[in-house]
N, C-alpha and C. Protein backbone atom coordinates (compact mmCIF):
# COMPACT_ATOMS: atom_id res chain seq x y z
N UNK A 1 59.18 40.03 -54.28
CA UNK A 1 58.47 41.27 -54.04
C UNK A 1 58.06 41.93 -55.36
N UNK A 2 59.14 41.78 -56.00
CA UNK A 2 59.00 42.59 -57.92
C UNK A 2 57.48 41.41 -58.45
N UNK A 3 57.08 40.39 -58.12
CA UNK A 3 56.42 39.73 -58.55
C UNK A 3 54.90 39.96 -58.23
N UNK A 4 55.18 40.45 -56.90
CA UNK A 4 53.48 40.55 -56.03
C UNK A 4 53.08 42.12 -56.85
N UNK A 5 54.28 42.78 -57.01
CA UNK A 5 53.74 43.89 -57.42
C UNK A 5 53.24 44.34 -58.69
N UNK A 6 54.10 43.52 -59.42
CA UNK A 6 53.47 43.26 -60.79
C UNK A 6 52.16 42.68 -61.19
N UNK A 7 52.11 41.26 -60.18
CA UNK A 7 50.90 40.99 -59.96
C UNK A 7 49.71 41.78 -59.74
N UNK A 8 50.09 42.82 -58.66
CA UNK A 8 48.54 43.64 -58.18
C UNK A 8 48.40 44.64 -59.68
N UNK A 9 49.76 45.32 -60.70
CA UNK A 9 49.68 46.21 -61.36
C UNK A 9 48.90 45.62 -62.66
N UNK A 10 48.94 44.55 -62.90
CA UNK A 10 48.17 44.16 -63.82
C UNK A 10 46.77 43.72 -63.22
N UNK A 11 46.61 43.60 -62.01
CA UNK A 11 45.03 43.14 -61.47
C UNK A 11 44.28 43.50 -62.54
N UNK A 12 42.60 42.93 -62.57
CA UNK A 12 41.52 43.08 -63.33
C UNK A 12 40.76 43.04 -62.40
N UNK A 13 40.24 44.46 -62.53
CA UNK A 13 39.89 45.59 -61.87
C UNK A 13 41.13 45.76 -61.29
N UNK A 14 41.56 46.99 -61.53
CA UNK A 14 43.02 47.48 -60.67
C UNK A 14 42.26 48.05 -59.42
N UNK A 15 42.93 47.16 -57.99
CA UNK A 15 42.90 47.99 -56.95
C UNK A 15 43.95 48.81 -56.19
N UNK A 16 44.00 49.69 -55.67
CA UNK A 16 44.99 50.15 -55.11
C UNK A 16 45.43 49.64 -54.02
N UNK A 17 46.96 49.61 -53.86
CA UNK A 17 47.74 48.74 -53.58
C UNK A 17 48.83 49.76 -52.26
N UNK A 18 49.19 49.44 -51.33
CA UNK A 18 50.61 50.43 -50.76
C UNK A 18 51.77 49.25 -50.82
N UNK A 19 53.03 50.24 -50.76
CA UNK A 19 54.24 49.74 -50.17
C UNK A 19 54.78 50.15 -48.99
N UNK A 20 54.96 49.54 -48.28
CA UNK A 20 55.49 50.13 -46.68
C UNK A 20 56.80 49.75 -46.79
N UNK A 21 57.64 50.83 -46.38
CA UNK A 21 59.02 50.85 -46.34
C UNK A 21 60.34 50.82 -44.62
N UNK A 22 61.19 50.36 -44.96
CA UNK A 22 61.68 50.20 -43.68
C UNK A 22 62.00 51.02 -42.84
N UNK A 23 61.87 52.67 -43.58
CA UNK A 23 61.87 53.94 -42.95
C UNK A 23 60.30 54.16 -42.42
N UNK A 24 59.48 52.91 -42.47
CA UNK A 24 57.88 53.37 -41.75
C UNK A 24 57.16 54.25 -42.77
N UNK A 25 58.18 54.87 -43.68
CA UNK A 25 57.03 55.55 -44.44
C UNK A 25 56.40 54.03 -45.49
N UNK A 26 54.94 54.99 -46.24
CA UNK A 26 54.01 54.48 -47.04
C UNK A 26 53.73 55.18 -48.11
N UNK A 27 54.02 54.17 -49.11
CA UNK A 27 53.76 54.66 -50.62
C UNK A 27 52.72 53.76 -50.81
N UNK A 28 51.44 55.14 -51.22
CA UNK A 28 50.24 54.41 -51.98
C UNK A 28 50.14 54.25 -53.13
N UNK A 29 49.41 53.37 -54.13
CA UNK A 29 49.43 53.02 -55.40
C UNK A 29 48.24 53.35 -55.79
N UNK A 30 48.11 54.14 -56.71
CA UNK A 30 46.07 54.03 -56.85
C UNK A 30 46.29 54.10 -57.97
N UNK A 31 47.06 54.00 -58.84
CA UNK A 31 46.96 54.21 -60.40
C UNK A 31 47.73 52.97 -61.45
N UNK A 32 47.67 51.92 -61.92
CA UNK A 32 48.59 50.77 -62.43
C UNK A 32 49.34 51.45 -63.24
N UNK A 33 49.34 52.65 -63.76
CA UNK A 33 50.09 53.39 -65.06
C UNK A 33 50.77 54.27 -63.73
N UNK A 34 51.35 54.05 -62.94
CA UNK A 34 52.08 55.22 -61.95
C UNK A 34 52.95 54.25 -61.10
N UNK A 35 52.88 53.02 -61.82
CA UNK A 35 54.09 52.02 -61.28
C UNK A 35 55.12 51.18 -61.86
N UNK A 36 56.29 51.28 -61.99
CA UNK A 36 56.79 50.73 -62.87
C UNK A 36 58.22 49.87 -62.10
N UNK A 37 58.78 48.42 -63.02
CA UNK A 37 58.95 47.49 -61.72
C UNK A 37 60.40 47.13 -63.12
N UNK A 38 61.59 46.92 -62.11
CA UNK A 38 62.75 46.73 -63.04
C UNK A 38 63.66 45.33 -61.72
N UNK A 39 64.20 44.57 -62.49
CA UNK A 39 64.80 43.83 -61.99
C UNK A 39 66.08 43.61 -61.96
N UNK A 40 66.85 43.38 -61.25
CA UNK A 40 67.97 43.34 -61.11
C UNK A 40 69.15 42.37 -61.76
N UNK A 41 70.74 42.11 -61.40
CA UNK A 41 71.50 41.26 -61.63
C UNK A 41 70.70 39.83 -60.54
N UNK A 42 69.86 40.66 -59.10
CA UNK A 42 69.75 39.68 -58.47
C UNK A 42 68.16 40.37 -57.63
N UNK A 43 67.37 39.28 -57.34
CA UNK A 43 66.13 39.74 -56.96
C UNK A 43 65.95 40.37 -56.43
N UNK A 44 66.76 40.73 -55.49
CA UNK A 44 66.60 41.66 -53.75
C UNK A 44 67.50 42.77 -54.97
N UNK A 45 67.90 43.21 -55.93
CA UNK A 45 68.27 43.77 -56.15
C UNK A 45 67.84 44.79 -57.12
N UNK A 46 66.45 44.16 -57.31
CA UNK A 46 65.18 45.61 -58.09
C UNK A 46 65.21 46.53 -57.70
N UNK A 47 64.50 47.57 -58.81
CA UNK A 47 63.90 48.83 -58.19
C UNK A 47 62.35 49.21 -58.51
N UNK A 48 62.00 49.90 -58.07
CA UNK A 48 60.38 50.28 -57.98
C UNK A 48 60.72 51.26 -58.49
N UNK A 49 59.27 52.11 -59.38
CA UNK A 49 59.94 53.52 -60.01
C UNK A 49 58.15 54.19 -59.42
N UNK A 50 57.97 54.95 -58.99
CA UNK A 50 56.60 55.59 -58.99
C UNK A 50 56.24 56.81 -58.78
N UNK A 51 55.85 57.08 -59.75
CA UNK A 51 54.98 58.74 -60.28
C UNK A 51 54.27 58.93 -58.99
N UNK A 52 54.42 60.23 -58.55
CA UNK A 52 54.05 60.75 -57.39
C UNK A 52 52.89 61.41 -57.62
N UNK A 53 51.95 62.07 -57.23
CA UNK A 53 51.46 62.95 -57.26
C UNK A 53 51.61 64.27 -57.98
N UNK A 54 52.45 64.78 -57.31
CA UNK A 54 53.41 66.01 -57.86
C UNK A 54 54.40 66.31 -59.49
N UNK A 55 54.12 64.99 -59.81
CA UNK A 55 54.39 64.26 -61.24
C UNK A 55 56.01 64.31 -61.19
N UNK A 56 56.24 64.43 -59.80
CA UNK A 56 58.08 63.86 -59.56
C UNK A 56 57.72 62.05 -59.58
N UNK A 57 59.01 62.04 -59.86
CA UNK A 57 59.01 59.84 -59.77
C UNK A 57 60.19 59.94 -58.92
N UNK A 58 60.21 58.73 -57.91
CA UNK A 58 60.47 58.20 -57.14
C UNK A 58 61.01 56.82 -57.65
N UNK A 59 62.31 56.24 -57.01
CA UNK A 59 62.88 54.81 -57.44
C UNK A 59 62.99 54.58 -55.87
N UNK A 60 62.78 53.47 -55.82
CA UNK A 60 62.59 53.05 -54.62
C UNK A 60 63.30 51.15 -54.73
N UNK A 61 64.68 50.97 -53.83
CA UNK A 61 65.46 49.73 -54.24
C UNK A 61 64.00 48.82 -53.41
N UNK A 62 64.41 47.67 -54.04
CA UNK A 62 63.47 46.74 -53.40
C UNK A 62 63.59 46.37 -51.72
N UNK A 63 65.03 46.07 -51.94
CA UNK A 63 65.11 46.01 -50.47
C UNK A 63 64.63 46.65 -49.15
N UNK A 64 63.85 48.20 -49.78
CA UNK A 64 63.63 48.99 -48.86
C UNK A 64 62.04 48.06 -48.44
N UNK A 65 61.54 47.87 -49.34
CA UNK A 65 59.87 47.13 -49.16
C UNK A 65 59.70 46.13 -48.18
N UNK A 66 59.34 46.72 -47.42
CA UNK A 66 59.19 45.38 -45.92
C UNK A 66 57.33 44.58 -46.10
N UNK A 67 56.53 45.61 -46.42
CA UNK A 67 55.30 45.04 -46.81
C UNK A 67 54.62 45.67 -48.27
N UNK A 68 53.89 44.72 -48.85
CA UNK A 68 53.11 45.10 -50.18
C UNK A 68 51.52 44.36 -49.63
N UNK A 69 50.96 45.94 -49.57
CA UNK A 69 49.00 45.03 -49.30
C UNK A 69 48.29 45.73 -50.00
N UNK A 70 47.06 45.11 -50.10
CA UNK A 70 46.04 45.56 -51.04
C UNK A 70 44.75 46.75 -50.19
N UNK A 71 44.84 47.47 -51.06
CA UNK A 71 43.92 48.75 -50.48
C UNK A 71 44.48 49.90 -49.69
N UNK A 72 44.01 50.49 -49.27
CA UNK A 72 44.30 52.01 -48.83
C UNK A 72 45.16 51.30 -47.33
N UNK A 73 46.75 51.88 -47.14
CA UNK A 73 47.17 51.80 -46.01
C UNK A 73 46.74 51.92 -44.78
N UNK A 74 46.33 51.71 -43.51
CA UNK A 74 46.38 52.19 -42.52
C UNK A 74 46.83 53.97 -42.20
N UNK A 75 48.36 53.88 -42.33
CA UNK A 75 48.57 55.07 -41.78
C UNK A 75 48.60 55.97 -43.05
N UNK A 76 47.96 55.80 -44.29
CA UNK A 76 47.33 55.98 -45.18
C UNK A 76 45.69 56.82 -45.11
N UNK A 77 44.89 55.97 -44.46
CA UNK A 77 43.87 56.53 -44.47
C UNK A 77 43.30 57.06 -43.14
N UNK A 78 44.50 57.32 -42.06
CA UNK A 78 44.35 58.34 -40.79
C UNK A 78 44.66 59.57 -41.39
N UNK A 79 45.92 60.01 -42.78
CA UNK A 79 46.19 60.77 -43.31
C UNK A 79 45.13 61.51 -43.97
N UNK A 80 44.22 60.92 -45.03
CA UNK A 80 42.93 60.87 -45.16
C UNK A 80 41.85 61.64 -44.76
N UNK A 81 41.76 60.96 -43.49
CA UNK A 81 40.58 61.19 -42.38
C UNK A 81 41.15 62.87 -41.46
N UNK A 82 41.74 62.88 -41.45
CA UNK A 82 42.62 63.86 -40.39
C UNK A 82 42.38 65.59 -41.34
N UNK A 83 42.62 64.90 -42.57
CA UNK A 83 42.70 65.87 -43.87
C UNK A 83 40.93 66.66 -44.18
N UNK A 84 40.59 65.61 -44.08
CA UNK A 84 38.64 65.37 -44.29
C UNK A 84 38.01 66.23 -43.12
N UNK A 85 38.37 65.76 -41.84
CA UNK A 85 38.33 66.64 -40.75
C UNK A 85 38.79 67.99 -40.72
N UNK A 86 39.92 68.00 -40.86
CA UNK A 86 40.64 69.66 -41.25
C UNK A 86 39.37 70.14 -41.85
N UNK A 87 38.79 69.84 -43.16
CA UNK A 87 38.29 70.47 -44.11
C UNK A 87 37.00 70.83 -43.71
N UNK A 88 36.42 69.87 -43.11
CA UNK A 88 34.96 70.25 -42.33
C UNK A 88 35.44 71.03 -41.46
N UNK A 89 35.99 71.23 -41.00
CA UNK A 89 36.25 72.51 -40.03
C UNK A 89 35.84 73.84 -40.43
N UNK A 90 37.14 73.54 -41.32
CA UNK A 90 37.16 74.88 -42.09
C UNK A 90 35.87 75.43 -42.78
N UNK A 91 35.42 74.53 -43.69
CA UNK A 91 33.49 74.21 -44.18
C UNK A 91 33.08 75.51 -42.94
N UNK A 92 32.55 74.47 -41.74
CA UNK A 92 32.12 75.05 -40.83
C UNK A 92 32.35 76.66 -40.57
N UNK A 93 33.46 76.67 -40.28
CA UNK A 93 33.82 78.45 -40.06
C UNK A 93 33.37 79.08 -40.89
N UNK A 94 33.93 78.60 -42.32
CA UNK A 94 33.50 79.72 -43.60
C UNK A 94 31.97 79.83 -43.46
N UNK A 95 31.10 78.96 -43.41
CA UNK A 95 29.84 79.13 -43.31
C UNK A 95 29.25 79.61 -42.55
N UNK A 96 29.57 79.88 -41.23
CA UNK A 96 28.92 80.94 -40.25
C UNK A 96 28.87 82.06 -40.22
């Protein structure tokens, strides 16, 4: 898992990347400098380190990582869309 991720963090052209975790939540990646990858006594025994938004960091054990894919998550970009919507709303009202 420490390998795929390293892999996508060095991509050429960096694309953004999520991790889906076994708690269902989703950590998105959109930045290669906002991920950082440490290995263990034993493989399953890494950690993930990643700069949040909020410029808190997050360690995240490997074991928690059930999937690593390329591009904007699923329940990622309903988050997104839902947000985008909110905002045209609001657009709307203010403008009348």
């Amino acid at each position: 898992m420490i390998d795929q991720i390293r892999h996508l963090q060095s991509a050429k052209p960096f694309a953004t990347f999520a991790l889906e975790l076994t708690s269902g939540r989703v950590v998105q990646i959109y930045d290669s400098h906002h991920v950082a990858t440490a290995e263990g006594a034993h493989r399953a025994a890494g950690l993930i380190g990643v700069l949040r938004p909020d410029a808190s960091f997050e360690l995240i054990n490997v074991a928690q990582v059930v999937s690593v894919s390329v591009g904007t998550h699923p329940k990622v970009q309903d988050e997104i869309d839902e947000r985008m919507a909110a905002a045209k709303k609001f657009i709307e009202r203010v403008d009348k």
